[in-house]
C-alpha atoms as a PDB file:
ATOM      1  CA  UNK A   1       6.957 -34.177 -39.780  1.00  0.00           C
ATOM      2  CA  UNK A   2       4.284 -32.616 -37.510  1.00  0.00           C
ATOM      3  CA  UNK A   3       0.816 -31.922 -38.419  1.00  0.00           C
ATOM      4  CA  UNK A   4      -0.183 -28.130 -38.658  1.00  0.00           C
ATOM      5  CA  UNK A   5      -2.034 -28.900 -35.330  1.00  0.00           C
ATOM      6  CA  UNK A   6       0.520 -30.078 -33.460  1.00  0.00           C
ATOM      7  CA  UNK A   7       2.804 -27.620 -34.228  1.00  0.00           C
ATOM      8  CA  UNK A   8       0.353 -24.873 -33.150  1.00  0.00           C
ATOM      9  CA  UNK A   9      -0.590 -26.709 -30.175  1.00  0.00           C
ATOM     10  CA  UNK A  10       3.791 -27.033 -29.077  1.00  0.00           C
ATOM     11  CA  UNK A  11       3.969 -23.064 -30.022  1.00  0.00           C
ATOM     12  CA  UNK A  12       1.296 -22.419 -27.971  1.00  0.00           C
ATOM     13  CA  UNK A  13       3.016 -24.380 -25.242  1.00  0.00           C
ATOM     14  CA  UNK A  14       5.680 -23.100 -25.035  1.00  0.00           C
ATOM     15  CA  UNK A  15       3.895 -19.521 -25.111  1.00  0.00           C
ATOM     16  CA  UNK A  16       1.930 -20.227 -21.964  1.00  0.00           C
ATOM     17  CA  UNK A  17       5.689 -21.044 -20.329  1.00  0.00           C
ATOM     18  CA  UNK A  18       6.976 -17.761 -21.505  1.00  0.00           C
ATOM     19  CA  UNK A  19       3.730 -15.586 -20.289  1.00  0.00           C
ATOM     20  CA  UNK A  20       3.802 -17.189 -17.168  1.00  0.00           C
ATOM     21  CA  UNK A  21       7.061 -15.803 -16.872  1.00  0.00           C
ATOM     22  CA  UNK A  22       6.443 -12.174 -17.915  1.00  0.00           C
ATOM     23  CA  UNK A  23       3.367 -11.947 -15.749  1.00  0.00           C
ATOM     24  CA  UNK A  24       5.775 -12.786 -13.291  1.00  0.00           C
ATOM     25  CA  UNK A  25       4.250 -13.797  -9.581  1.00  0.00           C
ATOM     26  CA  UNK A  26       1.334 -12.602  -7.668  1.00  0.00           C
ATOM     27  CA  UNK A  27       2.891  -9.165  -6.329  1.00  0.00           C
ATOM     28  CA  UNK A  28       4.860  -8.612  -9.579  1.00  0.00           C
ATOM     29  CA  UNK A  29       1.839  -5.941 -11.024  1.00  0.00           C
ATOM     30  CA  UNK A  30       4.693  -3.460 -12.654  1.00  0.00           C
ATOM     31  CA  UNK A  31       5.920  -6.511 -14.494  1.00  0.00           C
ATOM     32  CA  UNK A  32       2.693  -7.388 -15.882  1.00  0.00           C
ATOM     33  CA  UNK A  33       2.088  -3.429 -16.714  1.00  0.00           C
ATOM     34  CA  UNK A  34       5.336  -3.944 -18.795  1.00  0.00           C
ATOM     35  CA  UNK A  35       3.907  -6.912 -20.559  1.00  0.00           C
ATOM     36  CA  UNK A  36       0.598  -5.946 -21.348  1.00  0.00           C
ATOM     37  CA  UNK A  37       2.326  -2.717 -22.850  1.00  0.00           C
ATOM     38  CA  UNK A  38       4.140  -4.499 -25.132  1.00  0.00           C
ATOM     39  CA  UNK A  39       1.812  -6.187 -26.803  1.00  0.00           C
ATOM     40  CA  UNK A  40      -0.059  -2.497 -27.340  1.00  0.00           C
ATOM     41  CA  UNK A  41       2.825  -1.366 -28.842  1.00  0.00           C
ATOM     42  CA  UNK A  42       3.693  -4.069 -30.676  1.00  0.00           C
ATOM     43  CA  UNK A  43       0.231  -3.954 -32.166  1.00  0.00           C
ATOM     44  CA  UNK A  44       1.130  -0.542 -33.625  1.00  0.00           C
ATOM     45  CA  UNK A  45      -1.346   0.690 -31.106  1.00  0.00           C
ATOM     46  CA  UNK A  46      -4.695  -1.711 -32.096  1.00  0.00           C
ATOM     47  CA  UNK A  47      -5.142  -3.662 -29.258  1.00  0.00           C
ATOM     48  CA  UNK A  48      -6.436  -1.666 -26.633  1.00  0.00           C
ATOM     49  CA  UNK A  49      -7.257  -3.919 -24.267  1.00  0.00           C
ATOM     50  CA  UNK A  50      -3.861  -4.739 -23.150  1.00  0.00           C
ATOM     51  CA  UNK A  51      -3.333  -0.583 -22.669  1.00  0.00           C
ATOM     52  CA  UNK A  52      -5.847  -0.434 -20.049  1.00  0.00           C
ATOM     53  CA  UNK A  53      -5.185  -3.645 -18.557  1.00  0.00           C
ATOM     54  CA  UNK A  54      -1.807  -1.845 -17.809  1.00  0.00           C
ATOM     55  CA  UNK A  55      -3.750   0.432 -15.928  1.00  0.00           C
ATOM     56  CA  UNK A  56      -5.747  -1.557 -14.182  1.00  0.00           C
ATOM     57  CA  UNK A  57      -2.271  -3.991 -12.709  1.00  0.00           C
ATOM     58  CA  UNK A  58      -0.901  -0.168 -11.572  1.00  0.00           C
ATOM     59  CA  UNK A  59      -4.131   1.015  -9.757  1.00  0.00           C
ATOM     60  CA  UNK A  60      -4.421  -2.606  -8.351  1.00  0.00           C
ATOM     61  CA  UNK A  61      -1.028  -2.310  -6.783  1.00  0.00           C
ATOM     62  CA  UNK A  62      -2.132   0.637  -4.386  1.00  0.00           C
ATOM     63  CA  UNK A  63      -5.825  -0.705  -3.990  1.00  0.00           C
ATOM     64  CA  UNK A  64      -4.887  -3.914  -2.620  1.00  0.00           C
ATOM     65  CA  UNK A  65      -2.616  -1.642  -0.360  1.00  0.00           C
ATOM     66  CA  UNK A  66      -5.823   0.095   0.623  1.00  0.00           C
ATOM     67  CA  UNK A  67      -7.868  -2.707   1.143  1.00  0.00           C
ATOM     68  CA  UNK A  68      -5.123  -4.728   3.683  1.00  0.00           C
ATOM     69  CA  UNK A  69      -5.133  -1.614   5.741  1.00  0.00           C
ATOM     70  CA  UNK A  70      -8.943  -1.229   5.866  1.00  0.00           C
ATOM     71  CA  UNK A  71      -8.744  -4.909   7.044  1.00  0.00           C
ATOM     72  CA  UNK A  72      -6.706  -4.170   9.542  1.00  0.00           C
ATOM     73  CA  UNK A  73      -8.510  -1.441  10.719  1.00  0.00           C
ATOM     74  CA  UNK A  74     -11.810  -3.784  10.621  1.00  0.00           C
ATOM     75  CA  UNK A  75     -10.009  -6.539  12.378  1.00  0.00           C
ATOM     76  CA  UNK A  76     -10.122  -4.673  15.790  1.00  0.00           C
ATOM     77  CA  UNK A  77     -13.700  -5.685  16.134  1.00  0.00           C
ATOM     78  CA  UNK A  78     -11.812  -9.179  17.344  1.00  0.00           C
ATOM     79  CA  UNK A  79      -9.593  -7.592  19.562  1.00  0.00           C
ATOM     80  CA  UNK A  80     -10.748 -10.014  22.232  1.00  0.00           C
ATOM     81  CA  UNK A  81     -10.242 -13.125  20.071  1.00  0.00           C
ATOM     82  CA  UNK A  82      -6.222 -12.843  18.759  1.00  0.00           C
ATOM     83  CA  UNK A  83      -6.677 -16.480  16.905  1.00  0.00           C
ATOM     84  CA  UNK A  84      -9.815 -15.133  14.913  1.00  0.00           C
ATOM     85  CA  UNK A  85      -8.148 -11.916  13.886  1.00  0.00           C
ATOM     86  CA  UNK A  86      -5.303 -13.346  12.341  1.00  0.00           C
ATOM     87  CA  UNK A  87      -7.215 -15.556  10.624  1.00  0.00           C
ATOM     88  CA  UNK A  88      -9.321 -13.370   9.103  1.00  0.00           C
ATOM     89  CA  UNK A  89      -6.381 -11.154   8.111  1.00  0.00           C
ATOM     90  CA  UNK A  90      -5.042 -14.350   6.820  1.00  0.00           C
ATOM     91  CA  UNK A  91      -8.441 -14.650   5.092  1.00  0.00           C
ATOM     92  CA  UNK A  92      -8.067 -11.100   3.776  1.00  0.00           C
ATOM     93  CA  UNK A  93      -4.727 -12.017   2.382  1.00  0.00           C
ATOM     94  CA  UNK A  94      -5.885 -15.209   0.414  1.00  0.00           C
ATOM     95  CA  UNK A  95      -8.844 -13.147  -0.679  1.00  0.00           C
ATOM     96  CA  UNK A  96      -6.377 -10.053  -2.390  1.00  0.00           C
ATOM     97  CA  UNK A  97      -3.971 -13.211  -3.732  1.00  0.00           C
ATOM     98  CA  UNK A  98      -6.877 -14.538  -5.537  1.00  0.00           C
ATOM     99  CA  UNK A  99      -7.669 -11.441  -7.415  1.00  0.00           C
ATOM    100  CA  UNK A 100      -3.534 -10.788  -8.399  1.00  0.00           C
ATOM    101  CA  UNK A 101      -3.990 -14.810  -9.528  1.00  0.00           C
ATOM    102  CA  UNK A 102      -6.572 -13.790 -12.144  1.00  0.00           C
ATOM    103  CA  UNK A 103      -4.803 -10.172 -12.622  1.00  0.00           C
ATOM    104  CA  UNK A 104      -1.784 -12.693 -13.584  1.00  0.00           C
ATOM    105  CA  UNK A 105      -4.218 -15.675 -15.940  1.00  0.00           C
ATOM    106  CA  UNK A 106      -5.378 -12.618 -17.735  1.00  0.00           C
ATOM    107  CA  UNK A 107      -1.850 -11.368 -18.719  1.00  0.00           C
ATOM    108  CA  UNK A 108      -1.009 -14.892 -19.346  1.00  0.00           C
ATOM    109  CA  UNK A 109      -4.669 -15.340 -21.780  1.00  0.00           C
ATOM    110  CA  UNK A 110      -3.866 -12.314 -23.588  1.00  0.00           C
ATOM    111  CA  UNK A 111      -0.249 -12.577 -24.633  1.00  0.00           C
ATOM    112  CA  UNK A 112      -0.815 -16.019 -25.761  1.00  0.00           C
ATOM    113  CA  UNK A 113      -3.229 -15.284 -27.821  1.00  0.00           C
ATOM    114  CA  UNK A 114      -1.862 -12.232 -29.069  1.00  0.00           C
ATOM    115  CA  UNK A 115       1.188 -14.068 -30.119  1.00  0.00           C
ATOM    116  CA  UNK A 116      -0.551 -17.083 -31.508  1.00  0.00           C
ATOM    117  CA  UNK A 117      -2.500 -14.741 -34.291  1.00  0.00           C
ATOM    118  CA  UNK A 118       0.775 -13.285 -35.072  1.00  0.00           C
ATOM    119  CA  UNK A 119       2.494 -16.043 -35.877  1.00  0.00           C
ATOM    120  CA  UNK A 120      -0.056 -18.150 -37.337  1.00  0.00           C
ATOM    121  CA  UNK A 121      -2.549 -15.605 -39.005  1.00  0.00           C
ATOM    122  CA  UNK A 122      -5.206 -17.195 -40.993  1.00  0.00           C
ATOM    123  CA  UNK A 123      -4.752 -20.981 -39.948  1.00  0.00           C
ATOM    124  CA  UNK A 124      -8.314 -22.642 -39.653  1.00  0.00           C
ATOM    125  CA  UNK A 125      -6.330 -24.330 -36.789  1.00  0.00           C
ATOM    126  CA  UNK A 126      -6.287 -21.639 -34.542  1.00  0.00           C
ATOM    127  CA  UNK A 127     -10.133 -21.853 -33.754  1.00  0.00           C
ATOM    128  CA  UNK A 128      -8.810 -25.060 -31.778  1.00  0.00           C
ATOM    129  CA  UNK A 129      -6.929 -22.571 -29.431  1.00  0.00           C
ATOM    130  CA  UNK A 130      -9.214 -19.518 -29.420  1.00  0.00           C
ATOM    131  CA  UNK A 131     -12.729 -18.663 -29.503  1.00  0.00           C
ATOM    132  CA  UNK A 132     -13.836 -17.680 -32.487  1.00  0.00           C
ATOM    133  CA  UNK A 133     -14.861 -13.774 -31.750  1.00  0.00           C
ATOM    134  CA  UNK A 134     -11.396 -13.252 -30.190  1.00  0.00           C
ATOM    135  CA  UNK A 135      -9.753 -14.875 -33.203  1.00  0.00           C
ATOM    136  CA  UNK A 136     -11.068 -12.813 -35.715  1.00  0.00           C
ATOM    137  CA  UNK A 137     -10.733  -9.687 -33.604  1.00  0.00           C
ATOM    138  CA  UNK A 138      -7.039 -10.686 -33.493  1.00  0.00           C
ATOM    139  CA  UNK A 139      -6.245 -11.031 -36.942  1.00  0.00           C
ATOM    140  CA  UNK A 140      -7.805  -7.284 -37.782  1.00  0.00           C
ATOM    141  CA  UNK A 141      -5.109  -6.496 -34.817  1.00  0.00           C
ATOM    142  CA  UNK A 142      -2.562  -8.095 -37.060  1.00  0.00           C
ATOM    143  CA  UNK A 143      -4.146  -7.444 -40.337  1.00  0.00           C
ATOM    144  CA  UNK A 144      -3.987  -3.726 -39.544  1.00  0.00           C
ATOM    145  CA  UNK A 145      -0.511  -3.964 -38.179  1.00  0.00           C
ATOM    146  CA  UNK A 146       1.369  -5.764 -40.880  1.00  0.00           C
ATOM    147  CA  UNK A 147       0.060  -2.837 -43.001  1.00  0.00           C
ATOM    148  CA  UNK A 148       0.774  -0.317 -40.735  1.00  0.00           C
ATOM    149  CA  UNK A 149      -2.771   1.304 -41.126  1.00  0.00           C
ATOM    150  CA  UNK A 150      -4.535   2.289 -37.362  1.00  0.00           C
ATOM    151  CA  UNK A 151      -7.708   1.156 -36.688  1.00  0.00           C
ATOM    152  CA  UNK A 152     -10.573   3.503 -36.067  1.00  0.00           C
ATOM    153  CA  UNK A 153     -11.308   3.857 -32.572  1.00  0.00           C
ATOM    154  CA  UNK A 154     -14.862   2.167 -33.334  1.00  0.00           C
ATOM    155  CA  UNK A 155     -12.806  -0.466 -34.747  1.00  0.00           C
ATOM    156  CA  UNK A 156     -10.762  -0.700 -31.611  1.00  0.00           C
ATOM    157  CA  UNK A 157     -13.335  -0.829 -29.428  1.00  0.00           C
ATOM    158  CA  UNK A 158     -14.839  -4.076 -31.100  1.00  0.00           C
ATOM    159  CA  UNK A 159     -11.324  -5.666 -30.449  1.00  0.00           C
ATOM    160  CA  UNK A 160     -11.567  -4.687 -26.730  1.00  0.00           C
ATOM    161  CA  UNK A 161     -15.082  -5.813 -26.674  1.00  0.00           C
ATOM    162  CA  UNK A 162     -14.325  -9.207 -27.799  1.00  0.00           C
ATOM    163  CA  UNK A 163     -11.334  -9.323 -25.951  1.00  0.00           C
ATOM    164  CA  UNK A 164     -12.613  -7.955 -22.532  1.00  0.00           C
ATOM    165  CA  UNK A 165     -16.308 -10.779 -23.476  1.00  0.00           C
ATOM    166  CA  UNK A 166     -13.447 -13.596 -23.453  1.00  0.00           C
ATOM    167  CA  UNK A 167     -11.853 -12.702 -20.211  1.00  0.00           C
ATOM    168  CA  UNK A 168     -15.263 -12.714 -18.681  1.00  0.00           C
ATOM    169  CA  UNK A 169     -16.093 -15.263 -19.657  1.00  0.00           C
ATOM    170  CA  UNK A 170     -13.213 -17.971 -19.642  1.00  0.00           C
ATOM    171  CA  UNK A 171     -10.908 -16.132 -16.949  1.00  0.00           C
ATOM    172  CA  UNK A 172     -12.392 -13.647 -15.129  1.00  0.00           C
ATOM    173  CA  UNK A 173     -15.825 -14.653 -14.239  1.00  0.00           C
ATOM    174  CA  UNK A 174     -15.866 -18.102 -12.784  1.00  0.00           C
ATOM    175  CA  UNK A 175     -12.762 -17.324 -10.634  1.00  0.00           C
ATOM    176  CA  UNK A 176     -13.927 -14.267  -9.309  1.00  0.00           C
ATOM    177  CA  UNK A 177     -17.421 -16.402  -8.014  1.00  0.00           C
ATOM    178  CA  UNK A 178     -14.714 -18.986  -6.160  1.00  0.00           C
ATOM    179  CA  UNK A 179     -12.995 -16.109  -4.534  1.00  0.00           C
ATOM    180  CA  UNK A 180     -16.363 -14.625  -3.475  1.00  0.00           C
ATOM    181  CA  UNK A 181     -17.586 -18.121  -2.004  1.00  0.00           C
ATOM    182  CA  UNK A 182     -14.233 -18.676  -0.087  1.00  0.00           C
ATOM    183  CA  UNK A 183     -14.362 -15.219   1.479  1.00  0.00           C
ATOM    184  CA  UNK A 184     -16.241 -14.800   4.861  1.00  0.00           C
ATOM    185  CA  UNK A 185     -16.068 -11.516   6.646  1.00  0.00           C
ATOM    186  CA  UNK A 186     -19.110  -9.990   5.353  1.00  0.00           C
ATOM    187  CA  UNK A 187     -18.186  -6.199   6.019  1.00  0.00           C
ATOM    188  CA  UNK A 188     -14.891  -6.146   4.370  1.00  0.00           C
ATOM    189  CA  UNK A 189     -16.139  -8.568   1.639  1.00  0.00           C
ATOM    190  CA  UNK A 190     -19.083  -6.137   0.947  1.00  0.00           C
ATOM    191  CA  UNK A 191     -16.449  -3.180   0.802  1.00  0.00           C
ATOM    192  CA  UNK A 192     -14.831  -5.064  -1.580  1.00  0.00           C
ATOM    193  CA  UNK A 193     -17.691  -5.580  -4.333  1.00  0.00           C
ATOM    194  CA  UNK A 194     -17.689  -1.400  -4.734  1.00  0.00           C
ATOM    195  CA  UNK A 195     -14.322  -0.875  -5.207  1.00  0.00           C
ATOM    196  CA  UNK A 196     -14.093   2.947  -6.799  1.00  0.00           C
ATOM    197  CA  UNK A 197     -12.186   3.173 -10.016  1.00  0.00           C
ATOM    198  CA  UNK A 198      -9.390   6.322 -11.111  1.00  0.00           C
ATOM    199  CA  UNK A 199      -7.132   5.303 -13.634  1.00  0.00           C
ATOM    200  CA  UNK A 200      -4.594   7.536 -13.951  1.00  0.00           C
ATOM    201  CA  UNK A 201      -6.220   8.749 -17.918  1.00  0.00           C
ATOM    202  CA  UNK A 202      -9.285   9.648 -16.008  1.00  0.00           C
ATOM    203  CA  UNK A 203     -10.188  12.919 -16.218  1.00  0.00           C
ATOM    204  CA  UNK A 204      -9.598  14.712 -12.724  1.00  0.00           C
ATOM    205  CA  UNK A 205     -12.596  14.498 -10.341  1.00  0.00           C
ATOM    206  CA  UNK A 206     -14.050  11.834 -12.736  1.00  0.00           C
ATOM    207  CA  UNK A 207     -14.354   7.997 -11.963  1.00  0.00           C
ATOM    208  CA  UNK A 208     -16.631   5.292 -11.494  1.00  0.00           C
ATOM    209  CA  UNK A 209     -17.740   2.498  -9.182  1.00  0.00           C
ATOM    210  CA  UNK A 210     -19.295  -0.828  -8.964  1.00  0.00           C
ATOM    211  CA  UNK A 211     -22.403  -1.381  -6.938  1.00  0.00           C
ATOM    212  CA  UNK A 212     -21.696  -5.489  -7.201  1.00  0.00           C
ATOM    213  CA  UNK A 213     -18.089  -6.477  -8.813  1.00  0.00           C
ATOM    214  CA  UNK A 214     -19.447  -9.534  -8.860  1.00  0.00           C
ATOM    215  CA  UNK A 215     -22.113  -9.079 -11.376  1.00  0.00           C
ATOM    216  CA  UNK A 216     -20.747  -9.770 -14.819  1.00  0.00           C
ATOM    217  CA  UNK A 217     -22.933  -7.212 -16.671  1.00  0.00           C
ATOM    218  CA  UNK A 218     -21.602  -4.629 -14.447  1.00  0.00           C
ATOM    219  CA  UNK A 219     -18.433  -6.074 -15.164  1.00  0.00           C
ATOM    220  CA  UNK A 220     -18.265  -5.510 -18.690  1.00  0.00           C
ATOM    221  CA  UNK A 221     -20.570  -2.208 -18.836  1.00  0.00           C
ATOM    222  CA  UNK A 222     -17.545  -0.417 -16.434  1.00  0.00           C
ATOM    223  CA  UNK A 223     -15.038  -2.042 -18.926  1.00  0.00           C
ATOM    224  CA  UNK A 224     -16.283  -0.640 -21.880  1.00  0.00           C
ATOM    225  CA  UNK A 225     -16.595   3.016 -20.144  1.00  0.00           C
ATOM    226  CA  UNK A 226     -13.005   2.600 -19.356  1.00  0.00           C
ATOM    227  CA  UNK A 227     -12.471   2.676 -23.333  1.00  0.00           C
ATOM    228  CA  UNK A 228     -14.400   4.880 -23.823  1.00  0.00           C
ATOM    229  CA  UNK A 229     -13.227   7.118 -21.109  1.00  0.00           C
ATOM    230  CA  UNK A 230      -9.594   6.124 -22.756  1.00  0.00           C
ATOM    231  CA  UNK A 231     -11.070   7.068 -26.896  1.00  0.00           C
ATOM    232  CA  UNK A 232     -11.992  10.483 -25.343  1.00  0.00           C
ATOM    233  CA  UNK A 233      -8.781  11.793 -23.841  1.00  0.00           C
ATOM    234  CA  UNK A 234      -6.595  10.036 -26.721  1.00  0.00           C
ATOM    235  CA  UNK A 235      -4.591   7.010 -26.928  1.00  0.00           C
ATOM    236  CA  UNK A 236      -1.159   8.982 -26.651  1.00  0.00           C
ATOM    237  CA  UNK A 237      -1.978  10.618 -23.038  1.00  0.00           C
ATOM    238  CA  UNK A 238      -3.489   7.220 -21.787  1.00  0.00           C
ATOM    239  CA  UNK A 239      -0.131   5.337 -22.517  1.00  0.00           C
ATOM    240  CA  UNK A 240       1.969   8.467 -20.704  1.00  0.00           C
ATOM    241  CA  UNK A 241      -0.460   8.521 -17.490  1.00  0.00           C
ATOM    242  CA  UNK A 242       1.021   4.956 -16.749  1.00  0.00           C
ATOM    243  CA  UNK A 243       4.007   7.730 -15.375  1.00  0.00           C
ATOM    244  CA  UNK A 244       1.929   8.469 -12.623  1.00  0.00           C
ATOM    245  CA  UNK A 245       1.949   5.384 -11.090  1.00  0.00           C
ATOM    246  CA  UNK A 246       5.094   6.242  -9.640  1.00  0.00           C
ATOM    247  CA  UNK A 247       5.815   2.213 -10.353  1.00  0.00           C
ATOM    248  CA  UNK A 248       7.868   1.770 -13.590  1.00  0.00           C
ATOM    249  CA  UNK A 249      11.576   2.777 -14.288  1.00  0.00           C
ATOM    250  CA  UNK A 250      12.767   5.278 -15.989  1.00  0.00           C
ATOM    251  CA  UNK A 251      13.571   3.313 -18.471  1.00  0.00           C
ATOM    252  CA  UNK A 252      10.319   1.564 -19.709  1.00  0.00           C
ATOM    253  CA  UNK A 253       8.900   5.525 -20.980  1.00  0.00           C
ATOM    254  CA  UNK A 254      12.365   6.495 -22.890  1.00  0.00           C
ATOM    255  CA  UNK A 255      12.853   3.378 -24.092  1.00  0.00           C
ATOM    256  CA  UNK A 256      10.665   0.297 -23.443  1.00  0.00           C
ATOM    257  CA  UNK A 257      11.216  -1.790 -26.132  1.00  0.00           C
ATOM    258  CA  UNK A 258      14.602  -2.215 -24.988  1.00  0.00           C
ATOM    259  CA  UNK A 259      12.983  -2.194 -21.386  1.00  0.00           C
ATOM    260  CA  UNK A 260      10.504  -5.363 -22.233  1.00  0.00           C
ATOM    261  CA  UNK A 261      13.232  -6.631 -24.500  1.00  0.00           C
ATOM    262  CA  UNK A 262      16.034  -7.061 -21.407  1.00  0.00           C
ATOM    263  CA  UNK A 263      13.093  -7.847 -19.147  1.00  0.00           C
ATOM    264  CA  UNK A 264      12.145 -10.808 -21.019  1.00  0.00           C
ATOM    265  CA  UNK A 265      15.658 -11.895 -22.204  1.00  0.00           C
ATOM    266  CA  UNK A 266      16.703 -11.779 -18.062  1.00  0.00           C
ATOM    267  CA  UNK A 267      13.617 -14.075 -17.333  1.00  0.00           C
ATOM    268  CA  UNK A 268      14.064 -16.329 -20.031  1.00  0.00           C
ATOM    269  CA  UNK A 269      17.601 -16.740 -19.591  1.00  0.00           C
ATOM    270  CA  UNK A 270      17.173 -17.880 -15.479  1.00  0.00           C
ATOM    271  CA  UNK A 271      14.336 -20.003 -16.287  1.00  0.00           C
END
């Protein structure tokens, strides 16, 4: 008979497998919107984080767009050096692929440990798997959706914070430094530290921008306004603005629990 341990530590196993297959591969962003979606709703609308995170895998579709043509546009300053252009297009490319990798470990990160709290709850075991302000964060998540009671949006917003702290700091953070350091094209690299955010719940002509992605602070100061921004317009027009996109099928916004439940059934049943 296993130990409660084990058996936590072969569900969340076998989790990580089925994440890594819903956040799909490196270009797959609609797939991961899908995903991260389903846990909101699935969370009777608590967990926040995975709302916006939707947002952010849409608007990173058409910004890493953006970015590979500004490259290209920089990359005529080699014009008289073919090799060196296409390797720092190359470089470019590796550089965009390392940002849809942690776009990818997040969606992994979160729906394991969504999933983990749900079906475990209030195991003392669980602190093995997941730091300790996440885990409690989680289980008012679940706490609130068993019951079927919404939390307050101040409520919410200490989920997202502990949610958004642990991708910092155990995702986000340290790979973002190692894409940084393997980058060098200094004017495109530069470019990419301010990128400008709209999500599509923005309010029009409002948005925001980073003066150093790479700072952490900044990092989770812009995160938090993107809640914020999000509390302010309401949680039902954020969820609909994922329409404007112009990236998900019809399907997912008339009926996407069927659309994430034949999504992952077709993934699980090739792999």
């Amino acid at each position: 008979m296993s130990t409660p341990v084990a058996e936590i530590a072969q569900f969340a196993e076998n989790l990580k497998k089925e994440a890594a297959l819903l956040a799909g591969g490196l270009r797959d962003l609609p797939q991961r919107a899908t995903t991260y979606h389903h846990i909101f709703r699935d969370s009777g609308g608590n967990h926040i984080f995975p709302l916006i995170a939707a947002h952010g895998a849409l608007w990173a579709k058409g910004y890493f767009q953006f970015g590979m043509n500004l490259g290209r546009w920089f990359s005529v300053q080699y014009w008289a050096d073919p090799d060196l252009r296409s390797r720092q297009l190359a470089a470019l490319e590796e550089f965009a692929d390392a940002f849809r990798e942690i776009n990818r470990l997040v969606c992994v990160d979160t729906y394991v440990n969504y999933h983990l709290v749900k079906e475990f709850g209030m195991r003392a075991e669980l602190a093995e798997h997941i730091p300790c302000d996440l885990l409690e964060a989680l289980r008012r998540v679940h706490f609130a959706r068993e019951r079927g009671v919404p939390l307050t949006d101040t409520e919410k917003r200490s989920v997202f914070r502990a949610h958004f702290l642990n991708e910092q700091e155990y995702v986000v953070g340290p790979r973002v430094q190692q894409a940084l350091d393997a980058f060098d094209w200094p004017v495109v690299k530069a470019i990419a530290l301010k990128p400008w955010i709209q999500f599509a719940y923005f309010p029009k002509h409002r948005s925001f921008w980073f003066r150093n992605f790479a700072d952490r602070q900044q990092r989770i100061q812009r995160g938090l306004l993107a809640f914020d921004i999000a509390a302010r317009q309401g949680w039902g027009h954020v969820e609909a603005s994922l329409r404007e996109y112009d990236s998900l099928p019809e399907e997912f916004f008339n009926e996407p629990v069927v659309h994430f439940r034949r999504l992952r059934e077709s993934l699980l049943s090739v792999a």
